[in-house]
N, C-alpha and C. Protein backbone atom coordinates (compact mmCIF):
# COMPACT_ATOMS: atom_id res chain seq x y z
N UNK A 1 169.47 63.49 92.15
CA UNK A 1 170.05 63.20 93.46
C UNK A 1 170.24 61.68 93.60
N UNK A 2 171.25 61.23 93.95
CA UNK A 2 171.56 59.94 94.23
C UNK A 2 170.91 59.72 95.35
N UNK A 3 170.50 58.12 95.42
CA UNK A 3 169.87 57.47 96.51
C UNK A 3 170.93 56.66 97.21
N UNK A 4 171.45 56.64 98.80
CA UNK A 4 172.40 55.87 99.23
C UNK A 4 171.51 54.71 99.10
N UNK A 5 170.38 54.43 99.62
CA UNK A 5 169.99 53.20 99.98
C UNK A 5 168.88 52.53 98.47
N UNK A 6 168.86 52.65 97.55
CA UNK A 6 168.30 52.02 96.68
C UNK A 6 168.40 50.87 96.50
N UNK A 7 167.02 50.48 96.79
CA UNK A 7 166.64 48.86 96.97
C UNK A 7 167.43 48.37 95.54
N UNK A 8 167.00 48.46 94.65
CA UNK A 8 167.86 48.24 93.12
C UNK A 8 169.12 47.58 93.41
N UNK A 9 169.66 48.49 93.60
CA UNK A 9 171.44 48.90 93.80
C UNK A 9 172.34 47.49 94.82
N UNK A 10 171.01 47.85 96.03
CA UNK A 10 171.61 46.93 97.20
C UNK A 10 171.27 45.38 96.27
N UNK A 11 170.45 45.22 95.94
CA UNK A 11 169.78 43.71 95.48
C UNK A 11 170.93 43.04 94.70
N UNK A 12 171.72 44.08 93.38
CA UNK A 12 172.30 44.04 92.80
C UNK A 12 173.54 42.94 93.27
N UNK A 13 174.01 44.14 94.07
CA UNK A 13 175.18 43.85 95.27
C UNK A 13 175.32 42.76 96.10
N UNK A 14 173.74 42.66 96.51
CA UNK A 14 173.93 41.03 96.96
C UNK A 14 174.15 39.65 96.28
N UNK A 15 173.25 40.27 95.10
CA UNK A 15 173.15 38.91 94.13
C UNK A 15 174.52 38.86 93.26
N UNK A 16 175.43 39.97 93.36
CA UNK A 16 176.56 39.74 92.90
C UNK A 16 177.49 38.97 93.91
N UNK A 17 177.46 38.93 95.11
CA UNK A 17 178.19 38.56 96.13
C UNK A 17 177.63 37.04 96.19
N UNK A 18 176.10 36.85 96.38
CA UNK A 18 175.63 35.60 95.92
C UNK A 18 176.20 34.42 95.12
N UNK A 19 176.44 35.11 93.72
CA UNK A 19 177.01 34.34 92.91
C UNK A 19 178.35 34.43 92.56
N UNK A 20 179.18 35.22 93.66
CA UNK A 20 180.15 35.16 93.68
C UNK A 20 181.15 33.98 94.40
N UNK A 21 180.06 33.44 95.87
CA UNK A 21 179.84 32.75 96.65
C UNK A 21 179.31 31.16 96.39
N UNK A 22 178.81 31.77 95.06
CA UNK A 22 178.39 29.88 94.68
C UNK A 22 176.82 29.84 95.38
N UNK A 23 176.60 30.36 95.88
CA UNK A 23 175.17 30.23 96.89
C UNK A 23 173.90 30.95 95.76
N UNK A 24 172.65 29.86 95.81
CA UNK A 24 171.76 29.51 94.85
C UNK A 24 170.70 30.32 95.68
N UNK A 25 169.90 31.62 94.68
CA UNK A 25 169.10 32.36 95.51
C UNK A 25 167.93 32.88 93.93
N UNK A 26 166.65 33.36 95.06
CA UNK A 26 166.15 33.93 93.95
C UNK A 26 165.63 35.36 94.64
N UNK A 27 164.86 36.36 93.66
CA UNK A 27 164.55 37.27 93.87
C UNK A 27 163.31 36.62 93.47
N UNK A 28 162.06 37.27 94.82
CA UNK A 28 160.63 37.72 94.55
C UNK A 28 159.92 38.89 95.09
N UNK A 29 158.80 38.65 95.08
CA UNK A 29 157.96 39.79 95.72
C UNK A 29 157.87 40.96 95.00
N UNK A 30 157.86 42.22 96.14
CA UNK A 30 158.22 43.84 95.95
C UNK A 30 159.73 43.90 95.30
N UNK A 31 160.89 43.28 95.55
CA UNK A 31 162.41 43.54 95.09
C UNK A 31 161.99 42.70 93.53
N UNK A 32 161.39 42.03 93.14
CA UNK A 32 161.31 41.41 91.68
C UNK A 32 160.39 42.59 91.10
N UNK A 33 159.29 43.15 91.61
CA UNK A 33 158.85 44.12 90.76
C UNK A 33 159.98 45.01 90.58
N UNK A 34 160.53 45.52 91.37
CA UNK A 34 161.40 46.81 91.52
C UNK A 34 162.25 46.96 89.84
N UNK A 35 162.60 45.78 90.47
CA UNK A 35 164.29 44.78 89.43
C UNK A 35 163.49 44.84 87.74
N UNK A 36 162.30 44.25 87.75
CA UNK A 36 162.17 43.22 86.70
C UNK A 36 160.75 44.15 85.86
N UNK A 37 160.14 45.01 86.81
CA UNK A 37 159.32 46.19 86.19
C UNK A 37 157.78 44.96 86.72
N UNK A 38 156.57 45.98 86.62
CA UNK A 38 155.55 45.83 87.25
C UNK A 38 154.96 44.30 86.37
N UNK A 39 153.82 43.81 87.34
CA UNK A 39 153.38 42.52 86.79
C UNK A 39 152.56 42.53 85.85
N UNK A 40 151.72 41.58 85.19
CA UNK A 40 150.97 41.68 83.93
C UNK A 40 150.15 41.71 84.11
């Protein structure tokens, strides 16, 4: 089943629009585990 709202997906979307925009951003927290897989 597809997820409309997957944090993943949306993050994606922003950070594509982000750097579409020229505008300098980072991902942390809960959305960097999500993205980047659990910590060490």
């Amino acid at each position: 089943m597809k997820e409309k709202n997957d944090p993943g997906k949306v993050v994606v979307k922003v950070a594509r629009l982000l750097d579409e925009s020229a505008i300098p951003y980072i991902v942390t927290g809960g959305i960097a585990v999500l993205i980047w897989g659990r910590p060490n």
